[in-house]
C-alpha atoms as a PDB file:
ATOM      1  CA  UNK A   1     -13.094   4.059 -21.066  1.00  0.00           C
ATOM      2  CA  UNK A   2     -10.705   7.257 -21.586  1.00  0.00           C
ATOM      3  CA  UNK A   3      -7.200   5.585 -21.757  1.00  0.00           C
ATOM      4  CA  UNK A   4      -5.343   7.529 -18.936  1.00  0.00           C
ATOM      5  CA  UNK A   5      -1.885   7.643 -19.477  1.00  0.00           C
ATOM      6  CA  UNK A   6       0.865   5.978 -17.550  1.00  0.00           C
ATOM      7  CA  UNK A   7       3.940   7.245 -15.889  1.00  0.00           C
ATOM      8  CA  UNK A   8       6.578   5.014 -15.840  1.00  0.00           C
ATOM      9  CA  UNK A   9       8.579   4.841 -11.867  1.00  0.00           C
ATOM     10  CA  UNK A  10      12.040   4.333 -11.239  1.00  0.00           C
ATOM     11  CA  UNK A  11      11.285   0.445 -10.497  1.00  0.00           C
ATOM     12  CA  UNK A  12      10.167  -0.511 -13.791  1.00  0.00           C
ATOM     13  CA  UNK A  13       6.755  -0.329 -12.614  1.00  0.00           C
ATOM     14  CA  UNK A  14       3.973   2.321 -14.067  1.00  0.00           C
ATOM     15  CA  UNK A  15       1.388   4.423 -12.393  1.00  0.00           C
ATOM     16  CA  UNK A  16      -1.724   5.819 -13.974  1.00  0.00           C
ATOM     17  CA  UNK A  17      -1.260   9.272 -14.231  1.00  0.00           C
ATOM     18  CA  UNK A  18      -4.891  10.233 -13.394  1.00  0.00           C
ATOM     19  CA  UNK A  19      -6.329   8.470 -10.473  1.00  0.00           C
ATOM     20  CA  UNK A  20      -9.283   8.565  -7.788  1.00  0.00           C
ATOM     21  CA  UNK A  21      -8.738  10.225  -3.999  1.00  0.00           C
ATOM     22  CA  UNK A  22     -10.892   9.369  -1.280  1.00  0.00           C
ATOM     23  CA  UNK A  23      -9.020  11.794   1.367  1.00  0.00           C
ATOM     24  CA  UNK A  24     -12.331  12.982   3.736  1.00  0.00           C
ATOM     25  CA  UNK A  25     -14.741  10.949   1.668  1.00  0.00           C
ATOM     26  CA  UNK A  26     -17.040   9.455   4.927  1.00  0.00           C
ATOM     27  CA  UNK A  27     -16.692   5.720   4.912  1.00  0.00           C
ATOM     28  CA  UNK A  28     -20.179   5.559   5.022  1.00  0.00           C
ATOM     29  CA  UNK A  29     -20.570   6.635   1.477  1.00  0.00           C
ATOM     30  CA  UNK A  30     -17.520   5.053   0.104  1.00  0.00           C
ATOM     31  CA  UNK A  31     -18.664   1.942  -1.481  1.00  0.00           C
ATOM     32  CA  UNK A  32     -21.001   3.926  -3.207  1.00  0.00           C
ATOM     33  CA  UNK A  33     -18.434   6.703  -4.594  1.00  0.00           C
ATOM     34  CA  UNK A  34     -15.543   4.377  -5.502  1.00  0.00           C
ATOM     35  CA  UNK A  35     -17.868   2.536  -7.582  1.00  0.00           C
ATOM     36  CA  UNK A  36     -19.181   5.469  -9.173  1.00  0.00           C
ATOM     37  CA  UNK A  37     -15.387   6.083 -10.120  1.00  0.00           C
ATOM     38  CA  UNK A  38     -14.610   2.605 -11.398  1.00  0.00           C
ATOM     39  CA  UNK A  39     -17.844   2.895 -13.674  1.00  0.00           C
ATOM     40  CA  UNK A  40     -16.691   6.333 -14.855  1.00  0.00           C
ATOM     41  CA  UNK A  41     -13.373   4.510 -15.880  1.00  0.00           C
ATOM     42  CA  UNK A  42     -11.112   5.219 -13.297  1.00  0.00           C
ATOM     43  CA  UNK A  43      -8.596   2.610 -12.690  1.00  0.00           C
ATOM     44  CA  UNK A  44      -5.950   4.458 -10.166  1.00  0.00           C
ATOM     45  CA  UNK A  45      -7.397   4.377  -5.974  1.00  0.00           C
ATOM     46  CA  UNK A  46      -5.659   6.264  -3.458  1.00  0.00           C
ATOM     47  CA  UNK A  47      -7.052   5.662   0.068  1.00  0.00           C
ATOM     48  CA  UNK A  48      -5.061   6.034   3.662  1.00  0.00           C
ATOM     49  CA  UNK A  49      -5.100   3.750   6.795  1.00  0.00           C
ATOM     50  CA  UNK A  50      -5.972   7.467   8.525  1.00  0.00           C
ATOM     51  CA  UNK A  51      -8.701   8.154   5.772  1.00  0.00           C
ATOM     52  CA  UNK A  52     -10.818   4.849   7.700  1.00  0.00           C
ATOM     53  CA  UNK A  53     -12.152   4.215   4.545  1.00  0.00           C
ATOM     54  CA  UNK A  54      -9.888   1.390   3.298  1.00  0.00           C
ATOM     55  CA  UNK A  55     -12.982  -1.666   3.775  1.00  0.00           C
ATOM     56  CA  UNK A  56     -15.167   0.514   1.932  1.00  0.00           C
ATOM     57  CA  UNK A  57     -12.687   0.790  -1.097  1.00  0.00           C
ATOM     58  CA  UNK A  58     -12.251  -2.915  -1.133  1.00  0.00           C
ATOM     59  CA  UNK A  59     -15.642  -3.803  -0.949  1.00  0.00           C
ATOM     60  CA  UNK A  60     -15.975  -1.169  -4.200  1.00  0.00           C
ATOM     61  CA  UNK A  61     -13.712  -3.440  -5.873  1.00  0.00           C
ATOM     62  CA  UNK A  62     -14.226  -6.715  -4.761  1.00  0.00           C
ATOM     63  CA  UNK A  63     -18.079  -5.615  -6.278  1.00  0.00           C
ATOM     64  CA  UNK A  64     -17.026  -4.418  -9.769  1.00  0.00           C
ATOM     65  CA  UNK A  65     -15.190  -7.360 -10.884  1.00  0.00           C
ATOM     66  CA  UNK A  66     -12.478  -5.940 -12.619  1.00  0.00           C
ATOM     67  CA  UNK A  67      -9.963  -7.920 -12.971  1.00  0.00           C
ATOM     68  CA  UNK A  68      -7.133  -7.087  -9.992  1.00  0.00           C
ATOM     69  CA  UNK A  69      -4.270  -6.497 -12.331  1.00  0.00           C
ATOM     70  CA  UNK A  70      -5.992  -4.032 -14.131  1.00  0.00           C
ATOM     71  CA  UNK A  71      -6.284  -1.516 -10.776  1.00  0.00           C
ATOM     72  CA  UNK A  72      -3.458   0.540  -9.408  1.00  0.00           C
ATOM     73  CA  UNK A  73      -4.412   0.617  -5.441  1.00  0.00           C
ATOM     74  CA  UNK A  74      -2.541   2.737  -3.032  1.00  0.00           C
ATOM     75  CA  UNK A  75      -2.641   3.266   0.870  1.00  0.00           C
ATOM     76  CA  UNK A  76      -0.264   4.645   3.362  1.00  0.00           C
ATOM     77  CA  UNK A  77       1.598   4.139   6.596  1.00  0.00           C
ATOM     78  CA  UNK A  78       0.123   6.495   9.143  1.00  0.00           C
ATOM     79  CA  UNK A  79       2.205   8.261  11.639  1.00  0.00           C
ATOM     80  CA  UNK A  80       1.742   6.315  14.711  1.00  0.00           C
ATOM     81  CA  UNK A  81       2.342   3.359  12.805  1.00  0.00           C
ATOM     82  CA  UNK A  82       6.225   4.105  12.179  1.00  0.00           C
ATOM     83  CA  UNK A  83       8.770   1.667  13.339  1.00  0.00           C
ATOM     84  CA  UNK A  84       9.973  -1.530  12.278  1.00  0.00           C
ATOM     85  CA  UNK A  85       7.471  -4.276  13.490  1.00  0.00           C
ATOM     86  CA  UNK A  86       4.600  -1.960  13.856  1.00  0.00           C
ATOM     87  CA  UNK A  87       4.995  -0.666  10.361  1.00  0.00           C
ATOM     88  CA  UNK A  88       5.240  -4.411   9.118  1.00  0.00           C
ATOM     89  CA  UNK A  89       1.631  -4.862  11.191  1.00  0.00           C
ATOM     90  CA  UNK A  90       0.010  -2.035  10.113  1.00  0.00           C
ATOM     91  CA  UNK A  91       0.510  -3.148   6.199  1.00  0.00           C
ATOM     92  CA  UNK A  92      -0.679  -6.399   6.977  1.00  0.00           C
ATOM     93  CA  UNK A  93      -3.798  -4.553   8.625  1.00  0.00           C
ATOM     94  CA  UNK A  94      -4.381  -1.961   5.620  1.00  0.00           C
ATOM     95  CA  UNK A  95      -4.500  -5.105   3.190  1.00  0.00           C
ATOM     96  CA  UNK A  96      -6.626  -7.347   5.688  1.00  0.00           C
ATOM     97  CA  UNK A  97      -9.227  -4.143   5.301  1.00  0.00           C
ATOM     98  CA  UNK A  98      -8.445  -3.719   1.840  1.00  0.00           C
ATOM     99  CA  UNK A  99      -9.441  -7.530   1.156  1.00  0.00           C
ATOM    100  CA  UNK A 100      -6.174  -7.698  -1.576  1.00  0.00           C
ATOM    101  CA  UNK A 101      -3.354  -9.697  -1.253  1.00  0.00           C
ATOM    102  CA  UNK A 102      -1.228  -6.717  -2.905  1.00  0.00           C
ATOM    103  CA  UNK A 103      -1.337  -3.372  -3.281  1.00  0.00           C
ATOM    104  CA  UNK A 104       0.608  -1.431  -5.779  1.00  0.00           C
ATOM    105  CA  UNK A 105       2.005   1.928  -4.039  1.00  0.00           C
ATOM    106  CA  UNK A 106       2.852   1.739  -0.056  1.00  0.00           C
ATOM    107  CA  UNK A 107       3.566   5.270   1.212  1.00  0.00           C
ATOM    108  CA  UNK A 108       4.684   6.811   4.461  1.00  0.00           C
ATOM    109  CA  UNK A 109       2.222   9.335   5.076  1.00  0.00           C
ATOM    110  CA  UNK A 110       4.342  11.910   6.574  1.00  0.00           C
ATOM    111  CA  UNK A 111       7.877  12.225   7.708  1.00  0.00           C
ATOM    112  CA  UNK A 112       7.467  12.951  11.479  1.00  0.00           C
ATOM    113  CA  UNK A 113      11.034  13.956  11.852  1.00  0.00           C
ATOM    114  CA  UNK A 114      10.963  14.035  16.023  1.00  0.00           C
ATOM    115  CA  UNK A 115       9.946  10.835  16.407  1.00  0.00           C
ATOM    116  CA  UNK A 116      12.957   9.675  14.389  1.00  0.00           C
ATOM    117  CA  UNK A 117      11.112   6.903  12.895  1.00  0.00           C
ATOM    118  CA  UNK A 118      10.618   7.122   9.108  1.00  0.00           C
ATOM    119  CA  UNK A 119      14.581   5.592   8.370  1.00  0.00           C
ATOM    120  CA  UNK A 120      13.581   2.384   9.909  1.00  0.00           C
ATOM    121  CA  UNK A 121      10.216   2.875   8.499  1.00  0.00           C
ATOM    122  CA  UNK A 122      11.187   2.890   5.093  1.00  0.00           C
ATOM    123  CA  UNK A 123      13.593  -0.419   5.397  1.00  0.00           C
ATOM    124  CA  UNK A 124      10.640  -1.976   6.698  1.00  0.00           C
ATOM    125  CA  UNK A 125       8.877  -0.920   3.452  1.00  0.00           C
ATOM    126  CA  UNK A 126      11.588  -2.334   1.532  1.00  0.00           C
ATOM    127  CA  UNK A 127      10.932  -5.427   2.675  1.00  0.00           C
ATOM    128  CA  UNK A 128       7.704  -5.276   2.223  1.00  0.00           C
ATOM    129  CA  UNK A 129       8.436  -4.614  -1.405  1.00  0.00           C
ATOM    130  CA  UNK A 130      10.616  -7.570  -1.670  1.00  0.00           C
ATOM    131  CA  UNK A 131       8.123 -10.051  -0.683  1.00  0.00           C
ATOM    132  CA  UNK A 132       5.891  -8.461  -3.411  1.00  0.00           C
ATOM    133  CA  UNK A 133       2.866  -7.634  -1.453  1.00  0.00           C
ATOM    134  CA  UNK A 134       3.586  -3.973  -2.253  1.00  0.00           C
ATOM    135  CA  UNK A 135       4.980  -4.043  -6.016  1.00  0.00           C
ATOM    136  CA  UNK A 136       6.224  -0.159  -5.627  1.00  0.00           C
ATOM    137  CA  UNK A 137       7.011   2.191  -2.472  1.00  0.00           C
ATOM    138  CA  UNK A 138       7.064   5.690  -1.702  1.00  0.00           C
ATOM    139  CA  UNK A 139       6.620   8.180   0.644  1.00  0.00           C
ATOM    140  CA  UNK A 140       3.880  11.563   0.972  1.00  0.00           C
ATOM    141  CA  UNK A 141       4.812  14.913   2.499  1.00  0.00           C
ATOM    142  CA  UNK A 142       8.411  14.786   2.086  1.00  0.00           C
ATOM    143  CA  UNK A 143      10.598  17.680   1.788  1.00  0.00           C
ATOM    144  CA  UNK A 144      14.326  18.102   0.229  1.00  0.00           C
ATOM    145  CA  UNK A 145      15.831  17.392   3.641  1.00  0.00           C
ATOM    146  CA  UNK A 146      13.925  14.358   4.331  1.00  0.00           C
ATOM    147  CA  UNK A 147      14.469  12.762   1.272  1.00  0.00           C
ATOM    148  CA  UNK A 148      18.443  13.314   0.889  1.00  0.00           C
ATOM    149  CA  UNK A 149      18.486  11.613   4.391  1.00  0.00           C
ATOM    150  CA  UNK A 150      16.056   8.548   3.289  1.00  0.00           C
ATOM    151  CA  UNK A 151      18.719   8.412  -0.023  1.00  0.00           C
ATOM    152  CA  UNK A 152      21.878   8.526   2.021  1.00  0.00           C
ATOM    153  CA  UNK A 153      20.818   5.840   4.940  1.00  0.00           C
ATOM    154  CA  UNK A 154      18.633   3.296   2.751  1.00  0.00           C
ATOM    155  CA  UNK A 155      18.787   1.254  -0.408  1.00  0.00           C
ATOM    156  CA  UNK A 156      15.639   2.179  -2.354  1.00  0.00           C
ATOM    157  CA  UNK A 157      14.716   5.330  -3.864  1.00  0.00           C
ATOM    158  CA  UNK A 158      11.302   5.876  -3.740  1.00  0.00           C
ATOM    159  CA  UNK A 159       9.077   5.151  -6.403  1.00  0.00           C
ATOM    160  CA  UNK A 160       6.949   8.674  -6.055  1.00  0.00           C
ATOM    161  CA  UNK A 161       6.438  11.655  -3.889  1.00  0.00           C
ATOM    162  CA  UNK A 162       3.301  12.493  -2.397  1.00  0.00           C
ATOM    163  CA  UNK A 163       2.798  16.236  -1.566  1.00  0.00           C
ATOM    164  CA  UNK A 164       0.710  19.626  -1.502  1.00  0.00           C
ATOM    165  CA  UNK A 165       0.911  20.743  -5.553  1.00  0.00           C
ATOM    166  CA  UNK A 166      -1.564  22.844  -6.444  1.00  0.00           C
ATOM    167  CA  UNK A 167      -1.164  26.931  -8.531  1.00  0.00           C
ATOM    168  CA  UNK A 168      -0.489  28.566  -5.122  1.00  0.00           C
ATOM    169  CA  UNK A 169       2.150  25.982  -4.173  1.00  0.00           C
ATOM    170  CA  UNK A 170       4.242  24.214  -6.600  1.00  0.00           C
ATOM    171  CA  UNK A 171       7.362  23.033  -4.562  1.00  0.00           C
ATOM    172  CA  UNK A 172       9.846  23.714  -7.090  1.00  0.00           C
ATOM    173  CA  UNK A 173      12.663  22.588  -4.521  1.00  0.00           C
ATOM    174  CA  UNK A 174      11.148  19.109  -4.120  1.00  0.00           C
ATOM    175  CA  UNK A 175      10.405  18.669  -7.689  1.00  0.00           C
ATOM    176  CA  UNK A 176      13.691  19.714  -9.198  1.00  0.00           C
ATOM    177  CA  UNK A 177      15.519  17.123  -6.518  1.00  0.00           C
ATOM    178  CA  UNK A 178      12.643  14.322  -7.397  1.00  0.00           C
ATOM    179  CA  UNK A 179      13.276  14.883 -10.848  1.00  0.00           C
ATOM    180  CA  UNK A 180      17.216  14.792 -10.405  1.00  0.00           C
ATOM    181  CA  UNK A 181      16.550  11.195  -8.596  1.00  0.00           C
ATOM    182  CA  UNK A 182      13.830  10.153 -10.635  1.00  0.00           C
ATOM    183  CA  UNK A 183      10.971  10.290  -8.240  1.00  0.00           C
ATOM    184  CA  UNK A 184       7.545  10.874  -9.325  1.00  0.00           C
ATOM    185  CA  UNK A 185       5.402  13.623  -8.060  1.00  0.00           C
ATOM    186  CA  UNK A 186       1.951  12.951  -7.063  1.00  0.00           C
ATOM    187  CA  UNK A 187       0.092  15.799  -6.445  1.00  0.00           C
ATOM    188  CA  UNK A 188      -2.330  16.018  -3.144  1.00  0.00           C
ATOM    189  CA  UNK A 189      -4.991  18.780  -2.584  1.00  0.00           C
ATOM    190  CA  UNK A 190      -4.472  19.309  -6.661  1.00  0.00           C
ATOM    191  CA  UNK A 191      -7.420  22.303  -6.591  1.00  0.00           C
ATOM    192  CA  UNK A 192      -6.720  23.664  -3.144  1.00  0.00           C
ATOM    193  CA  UNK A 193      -9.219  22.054  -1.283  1.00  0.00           C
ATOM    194  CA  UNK A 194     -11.284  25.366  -2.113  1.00  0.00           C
ATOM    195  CA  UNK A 195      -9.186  27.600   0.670  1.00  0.00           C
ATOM    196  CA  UNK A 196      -8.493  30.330  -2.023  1.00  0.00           C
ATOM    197  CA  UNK A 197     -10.878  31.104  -4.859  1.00  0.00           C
ATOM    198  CA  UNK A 198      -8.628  29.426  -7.304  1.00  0.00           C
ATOM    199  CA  UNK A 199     -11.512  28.693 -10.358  1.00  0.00           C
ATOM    200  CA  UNK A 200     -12.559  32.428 -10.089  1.00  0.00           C
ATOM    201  CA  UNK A 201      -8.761  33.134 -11.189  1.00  0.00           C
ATOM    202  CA  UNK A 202      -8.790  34.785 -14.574  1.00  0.00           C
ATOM    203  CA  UNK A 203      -5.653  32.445 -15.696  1.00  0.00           C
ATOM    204  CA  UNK A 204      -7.901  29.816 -14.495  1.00  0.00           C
ATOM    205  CA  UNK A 205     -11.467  31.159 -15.837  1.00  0.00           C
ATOM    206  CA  UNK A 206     -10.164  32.323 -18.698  1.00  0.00           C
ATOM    207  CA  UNK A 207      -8.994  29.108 -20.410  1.00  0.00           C
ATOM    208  CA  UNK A 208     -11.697  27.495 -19.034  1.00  0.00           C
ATOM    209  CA  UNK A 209     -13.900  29.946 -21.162  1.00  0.00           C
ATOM    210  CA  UNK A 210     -12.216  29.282 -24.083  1.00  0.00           C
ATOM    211  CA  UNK A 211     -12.052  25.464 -24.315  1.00  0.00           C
ATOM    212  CA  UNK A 212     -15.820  25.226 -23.378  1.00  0.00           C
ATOM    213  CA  UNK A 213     -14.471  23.568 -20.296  1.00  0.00           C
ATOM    214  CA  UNK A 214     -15.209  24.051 -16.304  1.00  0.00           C
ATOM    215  CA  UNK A 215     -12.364  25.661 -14.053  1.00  0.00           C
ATOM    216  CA  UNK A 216     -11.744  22.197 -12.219  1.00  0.00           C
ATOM    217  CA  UNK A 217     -10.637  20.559 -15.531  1.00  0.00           C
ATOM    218  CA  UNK A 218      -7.906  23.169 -16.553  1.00  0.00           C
ATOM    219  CA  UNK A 219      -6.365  22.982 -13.212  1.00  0.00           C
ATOM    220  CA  UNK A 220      -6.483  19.068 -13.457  1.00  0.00           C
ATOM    221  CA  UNK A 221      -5.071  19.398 -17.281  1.00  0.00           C
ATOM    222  CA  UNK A 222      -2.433  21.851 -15.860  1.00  0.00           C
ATOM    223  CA  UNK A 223      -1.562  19.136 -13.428  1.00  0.00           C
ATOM    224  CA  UNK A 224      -1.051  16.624 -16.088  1.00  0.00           C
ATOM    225  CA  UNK A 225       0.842  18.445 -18.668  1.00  0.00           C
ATOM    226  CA  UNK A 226       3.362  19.460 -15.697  1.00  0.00           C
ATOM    227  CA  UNK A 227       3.698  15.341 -15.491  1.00  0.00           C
ATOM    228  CA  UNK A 228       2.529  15.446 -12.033  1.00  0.00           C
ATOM    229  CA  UNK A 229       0.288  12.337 -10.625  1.00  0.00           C
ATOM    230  CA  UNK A 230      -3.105  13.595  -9.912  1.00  0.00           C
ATOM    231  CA  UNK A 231      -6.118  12.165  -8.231  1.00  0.00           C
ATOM    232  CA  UNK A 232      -9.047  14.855  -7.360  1.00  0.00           C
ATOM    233  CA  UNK A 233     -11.632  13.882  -5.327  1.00  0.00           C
ATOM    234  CA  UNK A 234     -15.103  14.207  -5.790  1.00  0.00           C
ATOM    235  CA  UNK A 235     -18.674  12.966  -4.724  1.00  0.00           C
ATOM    236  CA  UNK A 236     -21.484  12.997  -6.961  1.00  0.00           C
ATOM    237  CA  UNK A 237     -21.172  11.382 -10.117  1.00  0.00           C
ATOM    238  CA  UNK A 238     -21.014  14.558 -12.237  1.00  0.00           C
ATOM    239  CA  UNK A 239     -17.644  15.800 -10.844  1.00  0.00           C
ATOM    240  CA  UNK A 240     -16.553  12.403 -10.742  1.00  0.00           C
ATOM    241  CA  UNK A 241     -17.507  12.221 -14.439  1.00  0.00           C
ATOM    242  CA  UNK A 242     -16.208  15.528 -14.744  1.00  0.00           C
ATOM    243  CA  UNK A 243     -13.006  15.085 -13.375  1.00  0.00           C
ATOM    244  CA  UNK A 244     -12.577  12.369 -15.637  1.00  0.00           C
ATOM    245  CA  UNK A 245     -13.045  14.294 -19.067  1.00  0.00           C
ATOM    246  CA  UNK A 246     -10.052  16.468 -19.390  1.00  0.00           C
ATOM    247  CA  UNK A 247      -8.302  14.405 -22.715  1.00  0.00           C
ATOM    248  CA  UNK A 248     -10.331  16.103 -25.250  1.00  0.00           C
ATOM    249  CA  UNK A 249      -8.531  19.438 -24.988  1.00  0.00           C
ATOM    250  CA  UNK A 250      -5.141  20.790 -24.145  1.00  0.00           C
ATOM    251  CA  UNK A 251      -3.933  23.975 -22.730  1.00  0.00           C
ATOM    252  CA  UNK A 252      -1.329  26.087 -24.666  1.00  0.00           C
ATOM    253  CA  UNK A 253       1.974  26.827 -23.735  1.00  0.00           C
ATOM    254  CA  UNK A 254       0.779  30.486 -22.757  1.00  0.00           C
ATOM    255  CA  UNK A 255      -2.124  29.176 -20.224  1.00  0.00           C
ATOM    256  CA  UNK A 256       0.055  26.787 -18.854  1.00  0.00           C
ATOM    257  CA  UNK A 257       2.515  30.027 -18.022  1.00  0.00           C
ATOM    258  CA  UNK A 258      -0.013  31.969 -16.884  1.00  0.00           C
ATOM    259  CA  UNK A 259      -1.509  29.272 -14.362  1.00  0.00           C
ATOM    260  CA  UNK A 260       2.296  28.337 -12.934  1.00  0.00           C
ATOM    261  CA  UNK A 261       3.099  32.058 -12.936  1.00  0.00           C
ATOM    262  CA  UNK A 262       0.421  31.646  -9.865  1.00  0.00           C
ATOM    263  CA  UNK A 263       2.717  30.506  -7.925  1.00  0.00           C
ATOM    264  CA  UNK A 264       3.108  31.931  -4.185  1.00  0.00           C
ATOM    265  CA  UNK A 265       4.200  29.992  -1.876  1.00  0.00           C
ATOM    266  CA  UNK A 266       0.386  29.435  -0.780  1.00  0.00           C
ATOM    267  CA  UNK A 267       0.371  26.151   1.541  1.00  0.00           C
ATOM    268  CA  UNK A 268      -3.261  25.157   2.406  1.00  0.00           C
ATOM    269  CA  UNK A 269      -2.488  21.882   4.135  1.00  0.00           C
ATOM    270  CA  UNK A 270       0.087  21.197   7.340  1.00  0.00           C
ATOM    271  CA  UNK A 271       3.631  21.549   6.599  1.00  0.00           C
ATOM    272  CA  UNK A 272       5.493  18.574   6.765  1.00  0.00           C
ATOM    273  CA  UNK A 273       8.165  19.969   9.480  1.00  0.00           C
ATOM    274  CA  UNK A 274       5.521  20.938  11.746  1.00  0.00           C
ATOM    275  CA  UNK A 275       3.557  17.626  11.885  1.00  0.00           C
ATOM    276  CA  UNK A 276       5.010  15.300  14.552  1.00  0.00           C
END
């Protein structure tokens, strides 16, 4: 098994910096793809009460029998689950469906700023981390102003950031001010989700040429030499392998360049202001 490198968070904790996503993967098949991943060597899950799919990624690893403390799992606190008591409930049900008695990264899943909910949210999640059933917490999809509020109204920082990253849209703003605070940034949607032809990019197909390597893997390599937290998804067993194989080579200083020069602004997914 490749050994991924780990991030360390601001709690002490670490993260694998390469993981698994099962965002869209039909829960039908997922038993069947997250084991695929753990036998390719991946060690990092990232699943979503809103992806329905949680049961199927526990049953993967309940299956495998590796050892629980060798797995990073993370799921998230969907939107109409805000508030105090019902964000304490809806933990309890992601790890009932989960079949673990922890899991190691609790996010909100987006900010929802009308509903005015993801302050109390997050103290719930702080106690939540206290009582050690989620060793690290964070939140997805939030932007500068939602995070300086979180930071001026709570106790915890979070652990990581969860948002859009991908050539087209780097959120420089929301990286510089997670780096200044020492959040980590995990990057969702890390190859577009195919809405722009991103692997027929010469800055892209070009390096991909040259390392003998195919366009998915630079843009994952990118990824990780930017420091971001990446987890692709994938489901046949080739890209899954695929996916997995990007430590034998490195991009040079001038490919990177070229690829974050691709920068434009270029969101693909919701923004987080307009999701409520």
């Amino acid at each position: 098994m490749t050994n991924v490198p780990r991030i360390q968070l601001n709690d002490g904790n670490t993260i694998p910096q390469l993981g698994f996503g099962v965002f869209r993967v039909d829960p039908a098949e997922t038993d069947r793809i997250v084991a695929d991943a753990l036998d390719v060597g991946y060690r990092h899950l990232d699943t979503a009460r809103i992806y329905a799919n949680e049961q199927g990624v526990g049953r993967a690893i309940a299956a495998s029998g590796i050892p629980r403390e060798e797995l990073f799992v993370t799921t998230k606190l969907w939107n109409d689950d805000q508030g105090t008591q019902s964000a304490f409930d809806a933990f309890d049900a992601s790890l009932d469906r989960l079949g673990l008695d922890y899991v190691d990264l609790y996010l909100i899943h987006w900010p929802v700023a009308e509903r005015g909910l993801y302050v109390p949210s997050w103290k719930a999640l702080e106690q939540i981390r206290e009582s050690g059933r989620a060793r690290s917490i964070g939140v997805s999809n939030f932007l500068v102003h939602h995070l300086e509020t979180l930071l001026a109204e709570t106790d915890v920082v979070p652990a990581v950031d969860q948002i859009e990253l991908h050539p087209y849209l780097q959120q420089p703003a929301v990286a510089d001010f997670a780096a200044r605070h020492g959040i980590a940034i995990e990057a969702w949607g890390p190859l577009g989700q195919g809405k722009y032809p991103l692997f027929e990019l010469p800055e892209v197909a070009g390096s991909a040429a040259a390392h003998g390597v195919s366009p998915a893997q630079v843009v994952i390599r990118w990824h990780l030499q930017r420091g971001h937290i990446v987890f692709p998804k994938a489901s046949s067993r080739a890209h899954i392998e695929q996916n997995f194989d990007v430590f034998g080579f490195e991009l040079s200083d001038a490919e990177m360049d070229a690829i974050t020069a691709l920068e434009r602004d270029g969101r693909v997914g919701s923004h987080p202001d307009e999701v409520n």
